[in-house]
N, C-alpha and C. Protein backbone atom coordinates (compact mmCIF):
# COMPACT_ATOMS: atom_id res chain seq x y z
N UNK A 1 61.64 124.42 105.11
CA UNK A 1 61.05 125.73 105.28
C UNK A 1 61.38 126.21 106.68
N UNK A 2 60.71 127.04 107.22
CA UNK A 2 61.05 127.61 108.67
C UNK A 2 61.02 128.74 108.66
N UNK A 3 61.45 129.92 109.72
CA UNK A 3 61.38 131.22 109.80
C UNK A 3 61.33 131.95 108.93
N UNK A 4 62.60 131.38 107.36
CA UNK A 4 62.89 132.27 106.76
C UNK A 4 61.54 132.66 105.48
N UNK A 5 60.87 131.35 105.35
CA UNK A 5 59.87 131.76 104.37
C UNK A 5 59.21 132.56 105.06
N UNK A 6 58.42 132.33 106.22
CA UNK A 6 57.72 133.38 106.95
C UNK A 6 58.11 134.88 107.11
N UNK A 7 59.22 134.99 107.20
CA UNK A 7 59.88 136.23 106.83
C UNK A 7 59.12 137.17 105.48
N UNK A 8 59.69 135.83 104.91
CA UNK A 8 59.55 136.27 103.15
C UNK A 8 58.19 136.97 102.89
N UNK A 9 57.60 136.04 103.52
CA UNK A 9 56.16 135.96 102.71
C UNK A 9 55.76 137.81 103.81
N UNK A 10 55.83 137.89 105.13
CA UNK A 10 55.68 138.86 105.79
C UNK A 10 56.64 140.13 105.22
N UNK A 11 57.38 140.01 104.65
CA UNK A 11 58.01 141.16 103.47
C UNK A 11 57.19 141.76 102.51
N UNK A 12 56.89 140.86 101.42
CA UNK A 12 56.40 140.84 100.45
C UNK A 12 54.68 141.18 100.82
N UNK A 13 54.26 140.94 101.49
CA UNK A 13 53.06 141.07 101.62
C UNK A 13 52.37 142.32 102.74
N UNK A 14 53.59 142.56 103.17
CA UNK A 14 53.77 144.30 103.84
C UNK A 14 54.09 145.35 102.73
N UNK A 15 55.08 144.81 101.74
CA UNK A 15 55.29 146.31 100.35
C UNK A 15 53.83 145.81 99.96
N UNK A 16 53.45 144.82 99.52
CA UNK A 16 52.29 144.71 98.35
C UNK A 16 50.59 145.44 99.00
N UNK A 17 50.23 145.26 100.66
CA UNK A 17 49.30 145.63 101.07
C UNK A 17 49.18 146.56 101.99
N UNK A 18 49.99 146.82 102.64
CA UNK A 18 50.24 147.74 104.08
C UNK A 18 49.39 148.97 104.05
N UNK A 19 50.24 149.72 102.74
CA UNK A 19 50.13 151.16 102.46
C UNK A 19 48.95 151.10 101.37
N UNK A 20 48.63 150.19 100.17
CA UNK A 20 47.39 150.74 99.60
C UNK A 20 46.44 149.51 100.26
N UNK A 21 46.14 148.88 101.01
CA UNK A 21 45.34 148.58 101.82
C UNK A 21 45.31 148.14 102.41
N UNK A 22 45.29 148.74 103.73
CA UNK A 22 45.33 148.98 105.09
C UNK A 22 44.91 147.85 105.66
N UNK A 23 43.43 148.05 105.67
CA UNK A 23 42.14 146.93 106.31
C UNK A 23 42.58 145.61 105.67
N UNK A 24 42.86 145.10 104.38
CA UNK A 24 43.34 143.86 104.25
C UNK A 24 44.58 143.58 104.58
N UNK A 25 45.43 144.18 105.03
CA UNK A 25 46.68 143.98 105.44
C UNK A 25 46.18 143.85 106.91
N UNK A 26 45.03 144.05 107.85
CA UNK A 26 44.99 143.96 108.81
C UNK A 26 44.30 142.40 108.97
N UNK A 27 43.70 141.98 108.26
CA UNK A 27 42.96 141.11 107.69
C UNK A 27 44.25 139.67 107.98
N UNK A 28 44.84 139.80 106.88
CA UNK A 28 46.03 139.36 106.77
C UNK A 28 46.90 139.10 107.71
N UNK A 29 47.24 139.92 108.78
CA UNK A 29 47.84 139.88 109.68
C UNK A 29 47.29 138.80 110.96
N UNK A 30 45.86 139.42 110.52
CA UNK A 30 45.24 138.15 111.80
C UNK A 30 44.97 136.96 111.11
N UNK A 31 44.99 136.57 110.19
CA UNK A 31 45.08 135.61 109.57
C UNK A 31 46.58 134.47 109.73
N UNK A 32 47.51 135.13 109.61
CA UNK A 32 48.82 134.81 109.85
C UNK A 32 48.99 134.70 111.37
N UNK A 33 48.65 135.26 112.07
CA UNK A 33 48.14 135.07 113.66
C UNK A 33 47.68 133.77 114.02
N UNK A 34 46.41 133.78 113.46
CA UNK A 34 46.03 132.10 113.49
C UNK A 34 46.68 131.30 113.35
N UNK A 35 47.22 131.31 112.05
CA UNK A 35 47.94 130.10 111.42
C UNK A 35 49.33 129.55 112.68
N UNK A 36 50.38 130.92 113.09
CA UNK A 36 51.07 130.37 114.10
C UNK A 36 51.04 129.60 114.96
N UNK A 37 48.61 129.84 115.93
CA UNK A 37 48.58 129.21 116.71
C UNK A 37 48.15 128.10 116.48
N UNK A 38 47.31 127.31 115.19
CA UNK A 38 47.29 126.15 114.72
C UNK A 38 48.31 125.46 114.29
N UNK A 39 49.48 125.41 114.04
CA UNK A 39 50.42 125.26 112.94
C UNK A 39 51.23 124.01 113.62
N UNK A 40 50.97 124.24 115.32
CA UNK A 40 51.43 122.96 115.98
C UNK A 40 50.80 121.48 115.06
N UNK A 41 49.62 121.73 115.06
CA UNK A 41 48.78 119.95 113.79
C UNK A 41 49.17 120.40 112.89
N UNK A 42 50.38 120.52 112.27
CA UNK A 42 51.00 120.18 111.11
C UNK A 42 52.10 119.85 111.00
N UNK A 43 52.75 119.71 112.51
CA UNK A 43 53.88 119.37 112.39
C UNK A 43 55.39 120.08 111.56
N UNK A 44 55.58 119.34 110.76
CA UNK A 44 56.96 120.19 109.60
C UNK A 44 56.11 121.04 108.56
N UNK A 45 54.82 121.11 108.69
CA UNK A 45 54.23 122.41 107.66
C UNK A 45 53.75 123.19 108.40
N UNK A 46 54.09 123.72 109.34
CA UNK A 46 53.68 125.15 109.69
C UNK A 46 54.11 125.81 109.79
N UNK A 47 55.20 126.11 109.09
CA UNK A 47 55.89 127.35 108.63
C UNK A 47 54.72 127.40 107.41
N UNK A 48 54.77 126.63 106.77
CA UNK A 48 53.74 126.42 105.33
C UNK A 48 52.77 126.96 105.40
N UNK A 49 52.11 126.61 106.44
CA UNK A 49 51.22 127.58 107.03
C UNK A 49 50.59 128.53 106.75
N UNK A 50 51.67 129.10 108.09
CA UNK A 50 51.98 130.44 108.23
C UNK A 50 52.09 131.69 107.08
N UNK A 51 53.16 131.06 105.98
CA UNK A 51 53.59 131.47 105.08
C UNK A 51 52.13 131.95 104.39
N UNK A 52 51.53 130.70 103.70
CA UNK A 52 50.23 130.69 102.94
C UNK A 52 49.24 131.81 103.46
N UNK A 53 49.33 131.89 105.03
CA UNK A 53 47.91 132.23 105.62
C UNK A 53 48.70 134.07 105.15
N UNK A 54 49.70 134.12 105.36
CA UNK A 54 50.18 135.55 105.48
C UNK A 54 50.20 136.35 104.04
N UNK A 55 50.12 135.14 102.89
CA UNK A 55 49.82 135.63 101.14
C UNK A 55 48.80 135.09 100.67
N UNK A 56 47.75 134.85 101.58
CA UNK A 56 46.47 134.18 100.50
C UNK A 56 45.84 135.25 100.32
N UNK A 57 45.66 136.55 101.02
CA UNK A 57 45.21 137.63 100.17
C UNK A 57 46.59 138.60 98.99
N UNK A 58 47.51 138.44 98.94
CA UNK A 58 48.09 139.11 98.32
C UNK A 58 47.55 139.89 96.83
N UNK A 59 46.93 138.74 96.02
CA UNK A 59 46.26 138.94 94.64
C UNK A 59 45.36 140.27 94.66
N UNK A 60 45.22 140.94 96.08
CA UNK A 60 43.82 141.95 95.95
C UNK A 60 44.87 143.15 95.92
N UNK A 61 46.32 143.12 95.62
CA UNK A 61 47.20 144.44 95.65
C UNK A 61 46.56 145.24 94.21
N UNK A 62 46.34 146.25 93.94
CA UNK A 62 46.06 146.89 92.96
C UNK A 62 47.66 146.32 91.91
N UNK A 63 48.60 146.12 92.14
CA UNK A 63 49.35 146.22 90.68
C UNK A 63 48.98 144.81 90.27
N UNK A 64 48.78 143.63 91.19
CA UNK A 64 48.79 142.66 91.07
C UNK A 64 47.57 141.59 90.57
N UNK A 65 46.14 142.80 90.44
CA UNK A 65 44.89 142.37 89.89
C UNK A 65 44.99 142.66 88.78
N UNK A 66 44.77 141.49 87.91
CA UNK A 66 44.90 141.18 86.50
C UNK A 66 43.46 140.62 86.11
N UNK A 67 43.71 139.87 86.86
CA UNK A 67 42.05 139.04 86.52
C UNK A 67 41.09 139.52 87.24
N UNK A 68 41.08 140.38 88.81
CA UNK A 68 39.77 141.00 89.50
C UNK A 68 39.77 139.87 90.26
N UNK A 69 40.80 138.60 90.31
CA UNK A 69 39.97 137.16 91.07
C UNK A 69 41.30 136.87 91.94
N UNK A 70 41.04 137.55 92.79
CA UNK A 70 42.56 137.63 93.93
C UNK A 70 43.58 136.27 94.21
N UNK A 71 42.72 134.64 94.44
CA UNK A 71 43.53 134.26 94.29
C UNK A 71 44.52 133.55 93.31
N UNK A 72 43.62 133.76 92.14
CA UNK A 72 44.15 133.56 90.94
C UNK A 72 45.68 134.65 90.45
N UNK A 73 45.41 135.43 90.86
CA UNK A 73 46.24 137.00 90.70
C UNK A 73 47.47 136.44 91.16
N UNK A 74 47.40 136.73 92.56
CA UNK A 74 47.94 136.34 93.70
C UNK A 74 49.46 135.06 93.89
N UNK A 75 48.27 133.61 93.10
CA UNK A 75 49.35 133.00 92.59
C UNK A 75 50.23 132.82 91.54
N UNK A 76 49.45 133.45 90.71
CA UNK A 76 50.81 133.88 89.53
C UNK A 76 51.57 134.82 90.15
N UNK A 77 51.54 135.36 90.99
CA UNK A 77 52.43 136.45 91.08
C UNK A 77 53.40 135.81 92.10
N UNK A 78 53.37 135.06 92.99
CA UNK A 78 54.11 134.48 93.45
C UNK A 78 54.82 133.30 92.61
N UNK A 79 53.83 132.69 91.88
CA UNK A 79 54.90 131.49 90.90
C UNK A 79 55.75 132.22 89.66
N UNK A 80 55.47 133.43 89.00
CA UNK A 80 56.07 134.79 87.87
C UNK A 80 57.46 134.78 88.64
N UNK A 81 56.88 136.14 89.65
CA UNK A 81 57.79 136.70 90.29
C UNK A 81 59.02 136.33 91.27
N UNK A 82 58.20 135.29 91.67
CA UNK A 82 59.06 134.82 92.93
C UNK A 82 59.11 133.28 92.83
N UNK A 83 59.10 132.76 92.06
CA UNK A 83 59.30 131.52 91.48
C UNK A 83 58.82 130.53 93.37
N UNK A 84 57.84 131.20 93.90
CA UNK A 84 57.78 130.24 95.13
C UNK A 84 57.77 128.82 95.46
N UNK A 85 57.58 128.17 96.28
CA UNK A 85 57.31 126.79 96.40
C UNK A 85 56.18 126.65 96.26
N UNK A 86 55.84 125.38 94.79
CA UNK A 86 55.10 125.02 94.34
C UNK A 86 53.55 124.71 94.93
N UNK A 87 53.91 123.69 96.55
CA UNK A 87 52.66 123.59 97.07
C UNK A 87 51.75 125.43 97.39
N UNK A 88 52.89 125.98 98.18
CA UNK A 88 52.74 127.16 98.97
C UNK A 88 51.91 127.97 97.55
N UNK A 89 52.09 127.90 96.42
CA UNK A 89 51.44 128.67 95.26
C UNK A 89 50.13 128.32 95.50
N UNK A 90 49.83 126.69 95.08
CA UNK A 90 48.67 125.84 95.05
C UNK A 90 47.96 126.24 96.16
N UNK A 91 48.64 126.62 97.23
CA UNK A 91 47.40 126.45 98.62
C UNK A 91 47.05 127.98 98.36
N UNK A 92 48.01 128.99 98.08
CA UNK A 92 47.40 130.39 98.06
C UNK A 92 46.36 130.53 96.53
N UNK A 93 46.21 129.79 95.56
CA UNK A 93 45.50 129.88 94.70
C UNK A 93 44.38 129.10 94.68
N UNK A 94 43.93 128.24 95.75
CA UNK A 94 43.22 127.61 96.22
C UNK A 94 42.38 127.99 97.69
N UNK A 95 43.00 128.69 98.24
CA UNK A 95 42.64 129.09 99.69
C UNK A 95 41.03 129.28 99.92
N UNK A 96 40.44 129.35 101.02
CA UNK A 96 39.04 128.82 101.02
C UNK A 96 37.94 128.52 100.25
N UNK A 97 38.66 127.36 99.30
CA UNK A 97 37.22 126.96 98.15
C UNK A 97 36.92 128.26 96.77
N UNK A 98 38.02 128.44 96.67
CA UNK A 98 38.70 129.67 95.49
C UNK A 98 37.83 128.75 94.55
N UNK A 99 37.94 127.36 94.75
CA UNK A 99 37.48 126.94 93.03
C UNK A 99 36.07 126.96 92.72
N UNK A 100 35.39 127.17 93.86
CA UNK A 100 34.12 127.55 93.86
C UNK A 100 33.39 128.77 93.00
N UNK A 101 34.20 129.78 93.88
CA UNK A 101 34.42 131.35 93.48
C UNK A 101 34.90 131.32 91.64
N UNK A 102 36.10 130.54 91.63
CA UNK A 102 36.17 130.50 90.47
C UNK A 102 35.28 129.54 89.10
N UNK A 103 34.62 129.35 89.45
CA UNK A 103 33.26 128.57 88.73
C UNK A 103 32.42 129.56 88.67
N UNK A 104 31.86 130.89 89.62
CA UNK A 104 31.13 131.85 89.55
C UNK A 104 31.71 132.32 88.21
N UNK A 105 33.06 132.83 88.41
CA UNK A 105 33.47 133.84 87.38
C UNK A 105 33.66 133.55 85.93
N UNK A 106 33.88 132.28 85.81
CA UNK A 106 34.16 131.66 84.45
C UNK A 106 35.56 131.09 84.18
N UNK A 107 36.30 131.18 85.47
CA UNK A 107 37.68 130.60 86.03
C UNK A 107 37.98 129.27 86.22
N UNK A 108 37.41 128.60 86.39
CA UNK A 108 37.42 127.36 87.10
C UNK A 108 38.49 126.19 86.00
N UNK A 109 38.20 126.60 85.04
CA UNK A 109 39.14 125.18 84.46
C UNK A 109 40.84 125.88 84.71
N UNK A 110 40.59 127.56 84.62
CA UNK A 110 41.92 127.95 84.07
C UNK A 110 42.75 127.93 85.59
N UNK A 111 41.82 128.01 86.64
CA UNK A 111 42.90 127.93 88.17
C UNK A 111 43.19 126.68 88.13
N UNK A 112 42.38 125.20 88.03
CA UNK A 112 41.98 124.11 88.48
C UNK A 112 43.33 123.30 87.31
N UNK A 113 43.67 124.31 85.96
CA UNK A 113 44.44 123.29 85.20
C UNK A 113 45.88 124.46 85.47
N UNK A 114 46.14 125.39 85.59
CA UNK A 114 47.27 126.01 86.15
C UNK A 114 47.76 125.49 88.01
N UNK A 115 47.00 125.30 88.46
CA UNK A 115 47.10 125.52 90.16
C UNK A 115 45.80 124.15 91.08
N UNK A 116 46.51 123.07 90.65
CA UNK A 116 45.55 121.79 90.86
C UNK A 116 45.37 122.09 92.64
N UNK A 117 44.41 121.58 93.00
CA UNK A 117 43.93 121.33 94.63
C UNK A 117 45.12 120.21 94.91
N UNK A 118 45.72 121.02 96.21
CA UNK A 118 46.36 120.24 97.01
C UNK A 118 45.95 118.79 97.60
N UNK A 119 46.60 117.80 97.53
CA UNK A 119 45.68 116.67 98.44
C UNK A 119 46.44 116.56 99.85
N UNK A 120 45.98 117.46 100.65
CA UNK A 120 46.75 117.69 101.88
C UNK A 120 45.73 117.73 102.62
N UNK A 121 44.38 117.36 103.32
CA UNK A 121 43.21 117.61 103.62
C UNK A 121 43.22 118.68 104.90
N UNK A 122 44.27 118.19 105.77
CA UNK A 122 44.42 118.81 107.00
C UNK A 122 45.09 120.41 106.61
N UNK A 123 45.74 120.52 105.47
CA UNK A 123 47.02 121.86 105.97
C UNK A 123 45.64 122.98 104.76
N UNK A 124 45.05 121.91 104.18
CA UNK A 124 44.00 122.98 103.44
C UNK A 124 43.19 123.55 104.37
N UNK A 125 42.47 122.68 104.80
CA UNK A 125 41.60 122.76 105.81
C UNK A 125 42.32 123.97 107.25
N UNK A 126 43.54 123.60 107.14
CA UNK A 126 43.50 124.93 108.43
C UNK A 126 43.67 126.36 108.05
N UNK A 127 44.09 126.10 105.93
CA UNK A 127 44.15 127.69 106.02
C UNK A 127 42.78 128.24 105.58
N UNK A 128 41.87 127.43 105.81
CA UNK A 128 40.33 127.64 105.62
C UNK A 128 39.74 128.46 107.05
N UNK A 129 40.51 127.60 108.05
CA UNK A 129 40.16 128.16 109.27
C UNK A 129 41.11 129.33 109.56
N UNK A 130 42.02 129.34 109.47
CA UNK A 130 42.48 130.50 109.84
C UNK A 130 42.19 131.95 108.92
N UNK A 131 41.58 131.70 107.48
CA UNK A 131 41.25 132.89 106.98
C UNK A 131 39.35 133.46 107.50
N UNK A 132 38.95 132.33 107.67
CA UNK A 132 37.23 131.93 108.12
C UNK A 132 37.12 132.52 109.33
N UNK A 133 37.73 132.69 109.85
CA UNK A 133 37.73 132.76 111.69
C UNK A 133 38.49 134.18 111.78
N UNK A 134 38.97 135.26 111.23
CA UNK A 134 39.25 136.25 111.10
C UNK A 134 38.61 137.05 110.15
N UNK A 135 38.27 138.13 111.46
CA UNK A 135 37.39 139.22 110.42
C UNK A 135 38.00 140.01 109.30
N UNK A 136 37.97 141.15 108.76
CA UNK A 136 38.52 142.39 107.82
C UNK A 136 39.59 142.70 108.67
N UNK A 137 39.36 143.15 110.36
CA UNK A 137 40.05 143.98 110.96
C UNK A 137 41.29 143.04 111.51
N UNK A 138 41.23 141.87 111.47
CA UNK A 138 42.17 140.97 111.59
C UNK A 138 41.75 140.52 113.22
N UNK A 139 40.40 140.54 113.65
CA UNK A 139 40.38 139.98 114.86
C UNK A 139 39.45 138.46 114.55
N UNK A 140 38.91 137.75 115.64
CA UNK A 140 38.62 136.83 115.66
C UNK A 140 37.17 136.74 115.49
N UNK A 141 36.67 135.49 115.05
CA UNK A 141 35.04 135.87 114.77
C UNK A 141 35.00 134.42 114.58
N UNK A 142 34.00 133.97 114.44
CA UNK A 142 33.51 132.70 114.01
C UNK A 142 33.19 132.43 112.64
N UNK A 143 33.30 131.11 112.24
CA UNK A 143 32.78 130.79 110.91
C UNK A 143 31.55 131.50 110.40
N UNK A 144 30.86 131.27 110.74
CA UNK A 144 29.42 131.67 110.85
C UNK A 144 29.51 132.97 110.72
N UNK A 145 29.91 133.92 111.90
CA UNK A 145 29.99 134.85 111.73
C UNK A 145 30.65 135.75 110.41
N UNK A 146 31.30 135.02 110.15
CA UNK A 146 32.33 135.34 109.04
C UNK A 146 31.79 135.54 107.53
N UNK A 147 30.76 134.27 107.32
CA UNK A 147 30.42 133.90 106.13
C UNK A 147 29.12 134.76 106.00
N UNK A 148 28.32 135.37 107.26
CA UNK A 148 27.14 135.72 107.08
C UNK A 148 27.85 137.62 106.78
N UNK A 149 28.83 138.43 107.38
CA UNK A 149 29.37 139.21 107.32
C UNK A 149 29.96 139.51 105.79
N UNK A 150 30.48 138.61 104.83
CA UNK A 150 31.07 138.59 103.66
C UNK A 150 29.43 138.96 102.97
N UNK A 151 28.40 138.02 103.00
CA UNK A 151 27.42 138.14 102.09
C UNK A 151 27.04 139.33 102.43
N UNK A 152 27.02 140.07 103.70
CA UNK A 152 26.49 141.65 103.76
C UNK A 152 27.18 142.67 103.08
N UNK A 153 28.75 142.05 103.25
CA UNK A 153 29.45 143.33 102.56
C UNK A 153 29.37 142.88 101.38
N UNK A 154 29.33 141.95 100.50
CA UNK A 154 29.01 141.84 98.75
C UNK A 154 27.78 141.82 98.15
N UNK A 155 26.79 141.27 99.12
CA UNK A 155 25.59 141.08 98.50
C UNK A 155 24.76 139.72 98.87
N UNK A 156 23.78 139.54 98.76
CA UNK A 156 23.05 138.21 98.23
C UNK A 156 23.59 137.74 97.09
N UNK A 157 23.22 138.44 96.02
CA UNK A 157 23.34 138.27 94.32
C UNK A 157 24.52 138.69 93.69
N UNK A 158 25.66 138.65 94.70
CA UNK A 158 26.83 139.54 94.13
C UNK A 158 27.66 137.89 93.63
N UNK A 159 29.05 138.06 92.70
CA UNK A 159 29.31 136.41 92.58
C UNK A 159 29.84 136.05 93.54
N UNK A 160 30.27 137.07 94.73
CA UNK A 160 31.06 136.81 95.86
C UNK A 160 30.19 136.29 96.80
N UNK A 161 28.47 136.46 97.25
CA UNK A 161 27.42 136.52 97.85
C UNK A 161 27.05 134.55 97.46
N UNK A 162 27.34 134.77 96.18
CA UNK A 162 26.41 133.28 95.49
C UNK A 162 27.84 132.16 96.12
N UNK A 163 29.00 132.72 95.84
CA UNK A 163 30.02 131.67 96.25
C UNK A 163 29.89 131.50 97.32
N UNK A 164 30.04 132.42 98.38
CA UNK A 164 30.52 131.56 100.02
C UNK A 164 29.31 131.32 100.73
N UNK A 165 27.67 131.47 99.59
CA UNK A 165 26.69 130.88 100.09
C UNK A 165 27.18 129.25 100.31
N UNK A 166 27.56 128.87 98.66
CA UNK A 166 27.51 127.32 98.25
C UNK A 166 28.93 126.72 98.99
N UNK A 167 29.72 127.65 99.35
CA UNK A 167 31.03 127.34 99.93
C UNK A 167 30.70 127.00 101.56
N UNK A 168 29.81 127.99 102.48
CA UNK A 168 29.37 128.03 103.38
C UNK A 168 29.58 126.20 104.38
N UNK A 169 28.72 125.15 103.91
CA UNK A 169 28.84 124.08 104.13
C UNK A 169 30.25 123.27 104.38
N UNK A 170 30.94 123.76 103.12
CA UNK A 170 32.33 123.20 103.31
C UNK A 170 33.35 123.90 104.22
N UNK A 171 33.12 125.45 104.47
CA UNK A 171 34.22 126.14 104.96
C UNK A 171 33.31 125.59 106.45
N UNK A 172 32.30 125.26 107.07
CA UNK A 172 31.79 125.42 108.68
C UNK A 172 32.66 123.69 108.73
N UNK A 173 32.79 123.19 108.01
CA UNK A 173 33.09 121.32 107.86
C UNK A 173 34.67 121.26 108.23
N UNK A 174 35.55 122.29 107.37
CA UNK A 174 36.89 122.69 107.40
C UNK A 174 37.31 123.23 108.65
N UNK A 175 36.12 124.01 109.43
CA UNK A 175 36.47 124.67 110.43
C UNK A 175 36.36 123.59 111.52
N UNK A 176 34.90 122.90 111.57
CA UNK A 176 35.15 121.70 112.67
C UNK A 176 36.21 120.41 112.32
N UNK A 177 36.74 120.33 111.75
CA UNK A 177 37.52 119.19 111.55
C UNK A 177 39.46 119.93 112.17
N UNK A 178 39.63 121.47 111.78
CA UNK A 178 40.63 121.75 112.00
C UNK A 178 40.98 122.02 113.85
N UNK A 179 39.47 122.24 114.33
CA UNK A 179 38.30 122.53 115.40
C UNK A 179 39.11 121.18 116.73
N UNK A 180 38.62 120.18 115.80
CA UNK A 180 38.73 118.14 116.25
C UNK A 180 40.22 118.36 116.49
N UNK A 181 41.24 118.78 115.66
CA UNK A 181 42.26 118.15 115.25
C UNK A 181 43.46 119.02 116.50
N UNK A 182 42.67 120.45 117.08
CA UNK A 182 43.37 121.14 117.71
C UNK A 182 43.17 120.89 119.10
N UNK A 183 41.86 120.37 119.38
CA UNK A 183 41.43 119.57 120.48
C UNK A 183 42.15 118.25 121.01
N UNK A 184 42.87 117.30 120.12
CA UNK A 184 43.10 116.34 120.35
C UNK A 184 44.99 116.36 120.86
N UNK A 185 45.54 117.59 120.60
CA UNK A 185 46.74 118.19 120.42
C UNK A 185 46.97 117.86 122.04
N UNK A 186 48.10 117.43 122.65
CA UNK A 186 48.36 117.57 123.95
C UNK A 186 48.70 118.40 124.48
N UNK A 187 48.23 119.00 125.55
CA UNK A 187 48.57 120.10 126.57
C UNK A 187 49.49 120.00 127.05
């Protein structure tokens, strides 16, 4: 991998969000931001990264919502269309505890038996942090901040409100461990 997927994925995900939405393309952008500056603890996957962090919202393009469940969308449309690399599908159809979300909706066997969880603990875990730790506007915010901000804009009782309640625990766990791992990195 290397520059050129990053390219790719920053192509594709500029026609698909830019122009019909703005704010998640800004979203996105700081998301992909992150990922560059974590991407050192991954060694030969951070282009992988990068890539992932820059299409894990893609699925919310209006042509590309089929199901209403973005990252489900999202990765078919990259494994359809663009026949991508297999992990890079899995991590964007998985991206912060999707299978959670997808258990709300009535999804869960059909992501979980199309698009299995990566066993990569660390490269999951950072695109947890790098989507967790960026607001809408694509700036920086905290976990916390992040997760309590989502339940305002969906709801308490919304399925988006009930997911990153029960997700909450695992995404603050994802964030200190990616947290440990960037700390220990030599200066």
């Amino acid at each position: 991998m290397g520059d050129h997927i990053e390219d790719w994925a920053t192509h594709i995900t500029r026609a698909e969000l830019s122009s019909t939405l703005p704010r998640r393309w800004a979203h996105t952008q700081g998301v992909a931001h992150r990922a560059a500056e974590v991407s050192q603890v991954l060694n030969q996957d951070g282009s992988l990264l990068v890539a992932a962090a820059t299409l894990h919202d893609i699925g919310y393009a209006p042509r590309l919502a089929v199901t209403g469940f973005h990252p489900l969308d999202g990765a078919r449309f990259l494994r359809d269309e663009h026949r991508a690399d297999q992990r890079l599908v899995r991590l964007v159809a998985n991206h912060s505890f999707a299978l959670l979300e997808a258990e709300e909706r009535g999804l869960q066997e059909e992501l979980a038996t199309e698009f299995p969880l990566l066993e990569e603990p660390l490269l999951v875990d950072a695109l947890v942090y790098c989507d967790m730790t960026t607001t809408p506007d694509g700036d920086r915010t905290t976990a916390q901040d992040r997760v309590a901000e989502i339940v305002s804009r969906y709801g308490d009782d919304s399925v988006v409100g009930r997911f990153i309640r029960r997700a909450a625990p695992e995404i603050f766990a994802s964030v200190e461990r990616v947290e440990a791992a960037l700390a220990d990195q030599p200066r």
